[in-house]
Structure formats: structure tokens, C-alpha cells
Protein backbone atom coordinates (compact mmCIF):
# COMPACT_ATOMS: atom_id res chain seq x y z
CA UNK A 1 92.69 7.08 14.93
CA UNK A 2 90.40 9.14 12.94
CA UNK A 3 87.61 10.57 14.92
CA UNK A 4 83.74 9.35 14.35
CA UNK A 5 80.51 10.83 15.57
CA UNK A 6 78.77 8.99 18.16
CA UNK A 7 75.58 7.23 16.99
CA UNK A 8 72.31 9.48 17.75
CA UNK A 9 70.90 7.67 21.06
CA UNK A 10 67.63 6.36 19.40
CA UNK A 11 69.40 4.65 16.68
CA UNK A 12 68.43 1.25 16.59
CA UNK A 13 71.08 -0.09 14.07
CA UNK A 14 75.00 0.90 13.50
CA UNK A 15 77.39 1.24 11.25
CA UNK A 16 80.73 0.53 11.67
CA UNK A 17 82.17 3.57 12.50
CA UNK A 18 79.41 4.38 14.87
CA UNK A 19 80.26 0.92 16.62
CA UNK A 20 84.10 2.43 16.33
CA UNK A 21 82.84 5.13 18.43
CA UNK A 22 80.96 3.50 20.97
CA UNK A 23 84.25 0.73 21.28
CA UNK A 24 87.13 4.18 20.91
CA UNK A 25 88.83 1.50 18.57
CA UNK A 26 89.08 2.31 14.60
CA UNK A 27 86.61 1.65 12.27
CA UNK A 28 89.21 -0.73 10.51
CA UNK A 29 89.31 -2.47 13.87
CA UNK A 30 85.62 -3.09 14.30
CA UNK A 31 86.16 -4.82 10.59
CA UNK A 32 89.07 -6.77 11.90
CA UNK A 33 87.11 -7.86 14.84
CA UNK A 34 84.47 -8.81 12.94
CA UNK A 35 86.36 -11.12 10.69
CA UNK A 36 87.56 -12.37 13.74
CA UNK A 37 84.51 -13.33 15.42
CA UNK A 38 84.90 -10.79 18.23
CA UNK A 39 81.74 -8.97 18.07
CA UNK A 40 78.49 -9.90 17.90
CA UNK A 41 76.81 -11.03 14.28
CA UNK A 42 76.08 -7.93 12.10
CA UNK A 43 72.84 -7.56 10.57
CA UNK A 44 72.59 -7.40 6.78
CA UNK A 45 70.62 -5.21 5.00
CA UNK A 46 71.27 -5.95 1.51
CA UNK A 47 74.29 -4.54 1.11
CA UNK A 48 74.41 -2.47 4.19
CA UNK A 49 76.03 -4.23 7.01
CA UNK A 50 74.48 -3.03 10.20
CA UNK A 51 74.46 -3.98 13.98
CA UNK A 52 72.27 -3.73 16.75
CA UNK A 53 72.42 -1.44 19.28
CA UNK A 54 70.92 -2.86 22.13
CA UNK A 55 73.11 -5.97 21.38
CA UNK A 56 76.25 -4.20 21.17
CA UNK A 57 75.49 -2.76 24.83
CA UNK A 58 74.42 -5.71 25.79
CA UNK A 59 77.54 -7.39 24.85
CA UNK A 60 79.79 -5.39 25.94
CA UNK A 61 77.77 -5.09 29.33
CA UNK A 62 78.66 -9.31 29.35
CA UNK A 63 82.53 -8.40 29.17
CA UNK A 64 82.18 -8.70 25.28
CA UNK A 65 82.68 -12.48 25.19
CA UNK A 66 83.78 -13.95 21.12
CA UNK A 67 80.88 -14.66 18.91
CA UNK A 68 80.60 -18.48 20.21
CA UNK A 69 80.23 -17.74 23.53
CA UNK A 70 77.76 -14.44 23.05
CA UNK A 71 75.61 -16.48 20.59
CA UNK A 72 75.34 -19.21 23.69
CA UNK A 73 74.64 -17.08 25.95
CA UNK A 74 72.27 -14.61 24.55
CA UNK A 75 70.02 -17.02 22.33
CA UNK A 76 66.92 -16.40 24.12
CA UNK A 77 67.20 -12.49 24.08
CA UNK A 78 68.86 -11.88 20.47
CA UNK A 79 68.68 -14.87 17.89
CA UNK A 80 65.82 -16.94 16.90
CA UNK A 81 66.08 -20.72 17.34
């Protein structure tokens, strides 16, 4: 698994191999997780695909439950209506 720099601590959005480094998975993982609805949605940014931080940590903080059951959950605190 190739190694990836951990995300500076004030970065608001990731990328996928910073989210690879918070998870110690691959950053080809994170993608396949992704596609899977495994992690939270990602944030687009025209092309960019980013996601956010304090979401991620939140998430995984929740036992990292699929997208479905995230999205349910954390409605009031991440998405809008």
C-alpha cells in the first residue's frame, strides 16, 4: 500500500489519498468504497472531488455506517433538507 501524507490538521476538505491516510486503506480503496456507498458523499468542486473533514471524523466516530444510514442519521448536522 503506497504510503500518503496525512492531511494538515486545519484542512477543511480531502482528497482521496488524504482520506486513504486517515482510513490506513489505499487510495484505490477509498474510490472503491465510494462507488460502493461506504463513505460519506464527497463534495464536488468542479472537477475536484473533495470530502469533508469534520464529516469523515464524524463518521467514522458513528462506526462508519453505509451512505443510507449516515445520510439518516446525520441530516441535521451535515446535509441540507
Amino acid at each position: 500500500m503506497p504510503h500518503h501524507p496525512p492531511a494538515r490538521p486545519d484542512k477543511l476538505a480531502l482528497t482521496a489519498s488524504e482520506v486513504a491516510s486517515l482510513l490506513g486503506v489505499s487510495r484505490a480503496h477509498v474510490w472503491r468504497l465510494n462507488a460502493a456507498r461506504k463513505l460519506p458523499e464527497p463534495i464536488r468542486l468542479g472537477r475536484a472531488v473533495r470530502w469533508s473533514r469534520s464529516e469523515i471524523e464524524s463518521w467514522l466516530a458513528a462506526g462508519a455506517p453505509d451512505r443510507r444510514d449516515w445520510h439518516d442519521r446525520s441530516a441535521p448536522l451535515f446535509h441540507q433538507a
